[in-house]
Protein backbone atom coordinates (compact mmCIF):
# COMPACT_ATOMS: atom_id res chain seq x y z
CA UNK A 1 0.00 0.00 0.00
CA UNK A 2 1.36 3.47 -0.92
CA UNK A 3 1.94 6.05 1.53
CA UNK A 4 -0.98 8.82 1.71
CA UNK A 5 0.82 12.23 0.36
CA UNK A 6 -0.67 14.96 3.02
CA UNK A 7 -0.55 18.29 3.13
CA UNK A 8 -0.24 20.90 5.97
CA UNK A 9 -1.10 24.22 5.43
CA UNK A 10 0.25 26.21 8.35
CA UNK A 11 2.51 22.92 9.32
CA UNK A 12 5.03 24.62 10.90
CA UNK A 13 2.52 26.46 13.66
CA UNK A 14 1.10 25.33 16.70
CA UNK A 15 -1.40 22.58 15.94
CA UNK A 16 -0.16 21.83 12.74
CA UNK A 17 3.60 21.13 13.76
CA UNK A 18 1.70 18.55 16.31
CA UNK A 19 -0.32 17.16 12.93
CA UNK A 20 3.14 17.02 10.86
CA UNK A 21 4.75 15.01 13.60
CA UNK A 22 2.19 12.55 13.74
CA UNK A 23 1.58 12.25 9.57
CA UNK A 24 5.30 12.07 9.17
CA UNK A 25 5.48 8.82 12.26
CA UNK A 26 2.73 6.61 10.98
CA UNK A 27 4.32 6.98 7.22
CA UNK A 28 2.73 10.00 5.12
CA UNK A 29 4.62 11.57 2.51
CA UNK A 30 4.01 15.20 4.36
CA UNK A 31 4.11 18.68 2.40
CA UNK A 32 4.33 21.43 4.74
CA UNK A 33 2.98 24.69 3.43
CA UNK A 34 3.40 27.59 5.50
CA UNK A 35 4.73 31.51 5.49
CA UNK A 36 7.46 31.21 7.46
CA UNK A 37 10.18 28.52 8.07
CA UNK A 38 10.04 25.31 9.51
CA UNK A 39 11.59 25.85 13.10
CA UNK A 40 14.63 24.24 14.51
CA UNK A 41 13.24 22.06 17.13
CA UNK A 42 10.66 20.27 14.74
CA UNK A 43 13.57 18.12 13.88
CA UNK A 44 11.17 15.26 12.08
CA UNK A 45 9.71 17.58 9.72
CA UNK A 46 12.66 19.63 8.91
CA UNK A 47 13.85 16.11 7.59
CA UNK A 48 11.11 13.86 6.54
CA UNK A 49 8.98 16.71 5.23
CA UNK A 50 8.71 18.73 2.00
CA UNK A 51 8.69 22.20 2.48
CA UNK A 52 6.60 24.62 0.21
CA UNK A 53 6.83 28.38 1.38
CA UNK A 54 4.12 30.33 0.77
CA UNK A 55 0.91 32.72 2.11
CA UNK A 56 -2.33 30.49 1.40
CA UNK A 57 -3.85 33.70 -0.53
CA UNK A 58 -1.29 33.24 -3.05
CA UNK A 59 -3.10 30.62 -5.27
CA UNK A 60 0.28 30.11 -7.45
CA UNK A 61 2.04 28.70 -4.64
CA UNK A 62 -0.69 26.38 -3.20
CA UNK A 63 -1.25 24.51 -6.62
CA UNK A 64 2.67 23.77 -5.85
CA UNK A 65 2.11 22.55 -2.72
CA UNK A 66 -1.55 20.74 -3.26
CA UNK A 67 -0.81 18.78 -6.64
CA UNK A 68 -0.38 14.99 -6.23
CA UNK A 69 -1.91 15.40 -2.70
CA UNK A 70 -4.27 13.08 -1.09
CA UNK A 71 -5.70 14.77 1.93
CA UNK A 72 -4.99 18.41 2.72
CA UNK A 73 -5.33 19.40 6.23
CA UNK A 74 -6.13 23.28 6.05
CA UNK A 75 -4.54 25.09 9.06
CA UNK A 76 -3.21 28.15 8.05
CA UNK A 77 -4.93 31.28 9.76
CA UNK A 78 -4.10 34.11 11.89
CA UNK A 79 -5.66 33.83 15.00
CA UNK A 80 -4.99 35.29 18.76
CA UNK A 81 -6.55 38.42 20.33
CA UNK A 82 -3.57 40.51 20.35
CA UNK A 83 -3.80 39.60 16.25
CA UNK A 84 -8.06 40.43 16.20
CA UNK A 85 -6.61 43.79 17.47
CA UNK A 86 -3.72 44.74 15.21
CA UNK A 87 -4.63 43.23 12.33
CA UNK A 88 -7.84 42.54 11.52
CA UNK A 89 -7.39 42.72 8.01
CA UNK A 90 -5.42 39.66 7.65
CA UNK A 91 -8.05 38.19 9.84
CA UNK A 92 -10.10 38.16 7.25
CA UNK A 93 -8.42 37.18 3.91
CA UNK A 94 -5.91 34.79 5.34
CA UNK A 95 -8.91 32.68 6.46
CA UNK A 96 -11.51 33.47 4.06
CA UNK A 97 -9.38 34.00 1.08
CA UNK A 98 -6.97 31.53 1.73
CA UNK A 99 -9.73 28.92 2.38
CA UNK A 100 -11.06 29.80 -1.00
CA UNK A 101 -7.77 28.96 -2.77
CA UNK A 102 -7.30 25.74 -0.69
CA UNK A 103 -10.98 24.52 -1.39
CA UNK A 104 -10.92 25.29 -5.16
CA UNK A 105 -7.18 23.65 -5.92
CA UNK A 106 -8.40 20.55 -3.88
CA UNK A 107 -11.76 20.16 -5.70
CA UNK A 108 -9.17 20.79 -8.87
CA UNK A 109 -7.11 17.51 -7.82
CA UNK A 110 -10.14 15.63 -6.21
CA UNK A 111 -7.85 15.73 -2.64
CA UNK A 112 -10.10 15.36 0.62
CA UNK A 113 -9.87 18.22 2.82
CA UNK A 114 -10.27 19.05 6.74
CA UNK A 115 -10.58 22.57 7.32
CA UNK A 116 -9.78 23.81 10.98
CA UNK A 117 -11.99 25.82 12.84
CA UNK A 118 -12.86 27.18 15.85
CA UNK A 119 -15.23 27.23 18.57
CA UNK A 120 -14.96 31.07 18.34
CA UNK A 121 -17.54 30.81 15.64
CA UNK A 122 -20.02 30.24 18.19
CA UNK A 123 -19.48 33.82 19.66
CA UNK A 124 -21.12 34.66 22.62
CA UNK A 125 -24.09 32.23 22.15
CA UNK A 126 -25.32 31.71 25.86
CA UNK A 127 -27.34 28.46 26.06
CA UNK A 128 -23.92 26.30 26.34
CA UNK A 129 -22.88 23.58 25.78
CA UNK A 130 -22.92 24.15 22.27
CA UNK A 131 -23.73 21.26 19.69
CA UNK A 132 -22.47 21.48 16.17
CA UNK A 133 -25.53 23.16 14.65
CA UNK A 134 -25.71 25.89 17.69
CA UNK A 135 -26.57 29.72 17.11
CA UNK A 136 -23.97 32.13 15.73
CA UNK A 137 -24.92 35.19 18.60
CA UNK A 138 -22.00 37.95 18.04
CA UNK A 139 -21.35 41.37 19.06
CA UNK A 140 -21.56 44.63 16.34
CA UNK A 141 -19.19 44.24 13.19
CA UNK A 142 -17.18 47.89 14.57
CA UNK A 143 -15.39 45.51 17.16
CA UNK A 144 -12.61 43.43 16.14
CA UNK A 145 -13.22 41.20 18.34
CA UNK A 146 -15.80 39.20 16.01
CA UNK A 147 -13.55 39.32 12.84
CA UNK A 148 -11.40 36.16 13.67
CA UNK A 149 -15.58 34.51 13.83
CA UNK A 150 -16.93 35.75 11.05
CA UNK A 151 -13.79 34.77 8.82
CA UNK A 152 -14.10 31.41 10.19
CA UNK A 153 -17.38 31.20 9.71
CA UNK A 154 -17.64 32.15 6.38
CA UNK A 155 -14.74 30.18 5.53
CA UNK A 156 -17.15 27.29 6.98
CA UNK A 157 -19.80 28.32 4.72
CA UNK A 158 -17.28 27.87 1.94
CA UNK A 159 -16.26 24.39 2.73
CA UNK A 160 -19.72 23.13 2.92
CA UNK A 161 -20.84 25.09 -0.61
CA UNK A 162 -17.63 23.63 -1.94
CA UNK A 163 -18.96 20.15 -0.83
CA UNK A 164 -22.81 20.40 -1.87
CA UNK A 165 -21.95 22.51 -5.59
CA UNK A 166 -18.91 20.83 -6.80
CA UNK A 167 -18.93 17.19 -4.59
CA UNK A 168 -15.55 18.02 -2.55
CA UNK A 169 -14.94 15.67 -0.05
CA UNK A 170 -14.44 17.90 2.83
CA UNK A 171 -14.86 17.98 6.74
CA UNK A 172 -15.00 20.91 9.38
CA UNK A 173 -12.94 20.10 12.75
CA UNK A 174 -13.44 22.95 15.51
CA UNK A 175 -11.20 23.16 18.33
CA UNK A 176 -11.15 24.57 21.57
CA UNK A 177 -9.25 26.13 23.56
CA UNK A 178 -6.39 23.96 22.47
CA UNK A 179 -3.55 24.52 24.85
CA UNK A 180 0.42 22.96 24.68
CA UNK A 181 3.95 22.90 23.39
CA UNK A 182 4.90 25.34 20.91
CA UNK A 183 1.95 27.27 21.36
CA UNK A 184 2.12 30.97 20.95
CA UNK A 185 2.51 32.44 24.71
CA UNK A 186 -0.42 34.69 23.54
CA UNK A 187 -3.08 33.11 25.38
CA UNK A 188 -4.31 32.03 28.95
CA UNK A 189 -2.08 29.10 29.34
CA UNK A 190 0.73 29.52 27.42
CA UNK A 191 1.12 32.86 28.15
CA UNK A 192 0.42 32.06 32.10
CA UNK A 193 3.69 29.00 31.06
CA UNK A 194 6.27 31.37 29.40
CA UNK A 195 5.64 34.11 32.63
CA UNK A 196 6.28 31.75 35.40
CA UNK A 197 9.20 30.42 33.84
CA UNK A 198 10.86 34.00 33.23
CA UNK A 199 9.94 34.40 37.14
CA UNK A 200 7.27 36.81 35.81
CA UNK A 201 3.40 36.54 37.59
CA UNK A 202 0.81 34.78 35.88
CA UNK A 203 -1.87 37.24 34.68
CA UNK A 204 -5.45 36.96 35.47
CA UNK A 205 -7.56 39.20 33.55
CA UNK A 206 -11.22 40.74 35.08
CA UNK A 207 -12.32 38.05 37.51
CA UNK A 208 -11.30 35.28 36.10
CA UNK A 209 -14.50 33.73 35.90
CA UNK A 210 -14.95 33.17 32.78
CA UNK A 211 -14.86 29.61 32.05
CA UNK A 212 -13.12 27.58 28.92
CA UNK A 213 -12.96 23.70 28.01
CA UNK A 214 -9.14 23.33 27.58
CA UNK A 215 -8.16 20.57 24.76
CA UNK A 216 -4.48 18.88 24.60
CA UNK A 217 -2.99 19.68 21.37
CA UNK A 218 -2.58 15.64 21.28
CA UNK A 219 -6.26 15.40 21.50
CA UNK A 220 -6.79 17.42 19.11
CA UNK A 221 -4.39 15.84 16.57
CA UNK A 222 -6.20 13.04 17.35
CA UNK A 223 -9.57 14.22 16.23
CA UNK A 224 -8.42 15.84 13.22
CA UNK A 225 -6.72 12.47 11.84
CA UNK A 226 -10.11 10.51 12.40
CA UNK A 227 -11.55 13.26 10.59
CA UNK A 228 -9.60 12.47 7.65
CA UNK A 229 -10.36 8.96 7.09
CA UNK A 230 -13.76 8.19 8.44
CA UNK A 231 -16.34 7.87 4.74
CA UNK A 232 -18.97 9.53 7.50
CA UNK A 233 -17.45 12.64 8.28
CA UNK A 234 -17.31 13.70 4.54
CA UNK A 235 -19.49 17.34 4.49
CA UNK A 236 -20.00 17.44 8.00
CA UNK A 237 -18.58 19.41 11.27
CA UNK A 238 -17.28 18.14 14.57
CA UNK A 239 -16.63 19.86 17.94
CA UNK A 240 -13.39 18.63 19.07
CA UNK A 241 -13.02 20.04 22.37
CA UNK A 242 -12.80 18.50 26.55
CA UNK A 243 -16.05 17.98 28.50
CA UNK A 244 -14.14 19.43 31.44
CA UNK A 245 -15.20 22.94 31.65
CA UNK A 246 -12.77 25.23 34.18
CA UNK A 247 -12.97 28.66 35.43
CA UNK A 248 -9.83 30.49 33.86
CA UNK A 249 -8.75 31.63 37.37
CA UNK A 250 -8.46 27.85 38.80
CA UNK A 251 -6.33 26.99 35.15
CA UNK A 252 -4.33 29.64 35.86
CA UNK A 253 -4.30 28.75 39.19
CA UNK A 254 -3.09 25.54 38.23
CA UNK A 255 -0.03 26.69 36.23
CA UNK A 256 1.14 28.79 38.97
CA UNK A 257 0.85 25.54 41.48
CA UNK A 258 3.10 23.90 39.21
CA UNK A 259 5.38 26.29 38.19
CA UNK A 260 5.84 28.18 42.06
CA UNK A 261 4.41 31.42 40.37
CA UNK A 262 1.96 34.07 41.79
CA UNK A 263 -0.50 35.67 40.17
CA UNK A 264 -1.78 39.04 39.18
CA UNK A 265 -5.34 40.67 38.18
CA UNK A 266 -5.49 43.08 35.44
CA UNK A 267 -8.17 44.78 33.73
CA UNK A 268 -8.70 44.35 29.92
CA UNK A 269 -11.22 46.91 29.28
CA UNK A 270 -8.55 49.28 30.74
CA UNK A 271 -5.73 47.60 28.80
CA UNK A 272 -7.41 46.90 25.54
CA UNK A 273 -10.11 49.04 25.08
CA UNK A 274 -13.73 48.35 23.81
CA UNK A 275 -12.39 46.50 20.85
CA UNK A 276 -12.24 43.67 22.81
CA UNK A 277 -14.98 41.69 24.57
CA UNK A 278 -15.11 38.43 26.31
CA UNK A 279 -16.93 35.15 26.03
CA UNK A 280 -18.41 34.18 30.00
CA UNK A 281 -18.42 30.57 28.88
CA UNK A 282 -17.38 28.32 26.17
CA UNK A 283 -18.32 24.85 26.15
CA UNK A 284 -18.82 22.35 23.57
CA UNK A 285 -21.19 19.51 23.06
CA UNK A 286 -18.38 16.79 21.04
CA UNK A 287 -20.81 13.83 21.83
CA UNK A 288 -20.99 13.82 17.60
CA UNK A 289 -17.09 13.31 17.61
CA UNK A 290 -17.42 10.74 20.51
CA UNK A 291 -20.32 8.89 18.53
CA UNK A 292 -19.33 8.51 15.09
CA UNK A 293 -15.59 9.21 14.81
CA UNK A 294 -15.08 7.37 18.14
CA UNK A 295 -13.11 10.36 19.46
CA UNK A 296 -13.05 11.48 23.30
CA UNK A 297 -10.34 13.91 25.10
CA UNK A 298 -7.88 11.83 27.01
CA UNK A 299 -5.80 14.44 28.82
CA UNK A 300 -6.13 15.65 31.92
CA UNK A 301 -5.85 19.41 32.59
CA UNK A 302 -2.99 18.82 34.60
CA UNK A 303 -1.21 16.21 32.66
CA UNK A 304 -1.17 18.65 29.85
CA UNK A 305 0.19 20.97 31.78
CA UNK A 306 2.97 19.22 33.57
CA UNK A 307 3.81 18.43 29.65
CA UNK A 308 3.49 21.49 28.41
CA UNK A 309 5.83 23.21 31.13
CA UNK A 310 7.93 20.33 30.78
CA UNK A 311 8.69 20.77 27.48
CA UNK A 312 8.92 24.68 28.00
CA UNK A 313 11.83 24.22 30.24
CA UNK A 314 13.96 22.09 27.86
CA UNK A 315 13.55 24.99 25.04
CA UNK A 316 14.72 28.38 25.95
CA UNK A 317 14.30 29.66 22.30
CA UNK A 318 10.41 29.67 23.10
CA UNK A 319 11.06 31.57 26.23
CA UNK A 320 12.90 34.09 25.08
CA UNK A 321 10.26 34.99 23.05
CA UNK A 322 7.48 37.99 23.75
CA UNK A 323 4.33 37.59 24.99
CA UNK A 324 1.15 39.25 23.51
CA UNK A 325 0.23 41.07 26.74
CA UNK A 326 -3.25 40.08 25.67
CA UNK A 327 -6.05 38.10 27.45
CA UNK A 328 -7.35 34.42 26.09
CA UNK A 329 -9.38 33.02 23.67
């Protein structure tokens, strides 16, 4: 049997370094597509993988990267608060554009596609937890806040048009709150990581009430392969997120119990201004993903931690690096 050629768009971020890893391991013939270079300490894929560099909105460069592929895994987006902020433009055409171009070379070549999403999508939707086909309830189009969701969203919309007009094989994986190594420190727990290994505090912003369903990036990896290959999941969605829903205070609690830190309060109205608004709760309903790709979260909050810190300490080129001095997900 031939290998499966995959490729990664966005393979050399967060979630998709974690996705490389595991394609490369069980034998795929791996492309990694992505703006920026493959990093030094994803030694597998800087040696196993094809590298094709390139910005997703550049259609040119993606046909070099998706031809001959089997499966294209469609990670590539700019997401984090401190990015809804400063660049909301991007926000929008790297993940509605870009998911254009992936969706049209792929239904060029016939490839099967999984197109990451988010549970941001769901905005501010109160009656949690929220099943796939849950209300879209958002805030007024003059905050950034909501661009990062309606991108996402509409690059949803795309997937599934793509799907019922032209017969792509393609499936919608949302994730949430995905937490651990590699991840930018721009959000509650890396960020809380990278400070209380620089002997900085942990920051807690408003009350710290707000509460979040953290998701190993193993998981999540997890969830996104079964995806892939199940005939079922062809032109549906899936909620790929933990049933274990924590108040941000008691996660960043956590880190600091593990790391010796303290913590600090601040104030993001004061620090960010009324661009930014938060979600009180975010939980999802992944009994689909449980049911018919068989998935469930198998990491503890605290065993994803301990790794995640863990692996922090053995790379000081990710804590030298800045944080976003803004709040979570």
């Amino acid at each position: 049997m031939s290998p499966i050629r995959a490729v990664v768009t966005g393979g050399a971020g967060f979630i998709g370094s974690h996705l490389v890893e595991r394609l490369i391991s069980r034998g795929d013939e791996v492309t990694v597509f992505d703006a920026g270079p493959i990093p030094d300490d994803q030694s597998l894929a800087r040696t196993h993988a094809r590298h094709v560099r390139g910005d997703v909105r550049d259609p040119d460069r993606l046909t070099a990267a998706i031809s001959g592929a089997d499966v294209v895994y469609h990670l590539a987006a700019v997401v984090g608060v401190d990015q809804y902020l400063s660049r909301p433009l991007d926000v929008v055409t790297v993940n509605f554009q870009g998911t254009w171009n992936v969706l049209d070379q792929a239904a060029r070549t016939g490839a099967r596609v999984v197109v990451a999403s988010t549970s941001e999508v769901f905005g501010k939707n109160p009656a949690v937890p929220w099943p796939e086909g849950a209300d879209r309830v958002l805030g007024p189009t003059s905050a950034d806040r909501w661009a990062y969701s309606s991108a996402k969203a509409l690059a949803e919309h795309l997937t599934l048009a793509f799907h019922r007009q032209h017969g792509l094989r393609a499936t919608i994986v949302r994730y949430f709150n995905a937490y651990g190594p590699r991840q930018r420190p721009a959000f509650a727990l890396s960020r809380s990581v990278h400070r209380a290994l620089n002997g900085r505090p942990v920051v807690l912003y408003d009350d710290g009430k707000q509460t979040r369903c953290f998701t190993f990036v193993d998981d999540v990896v997890t969830g996104t392969l079964l995806a892939a290959s199940h005939p079922a999941a062809v032109g549906e969605s899936f909620n790929l997120g933990s049933s274990d829903e924590s108040a941000v205070m008691d996660a960043v609690g956590l880190v600091a119990s593990l790391t010796g830190a303290r913590t600090t309060v601040v104030d993001t109205v004061a620090t960010l201004g009324s661009g930014y608004e938060d979600v009180p709760r975010r939980i999802p309903d992944s009994s689909k993903a449980r049911a018919l790709l068989g998935w469930r979260c198998e990491t503890s909050l605290k065993d994803g931690l301990a790794k995640t810190i863990e692996w922090a300490q053995a790379n000081p080129w990710w804590l030298a690096l800045p944080d976003s001095g803004a709040p979570a997900n």
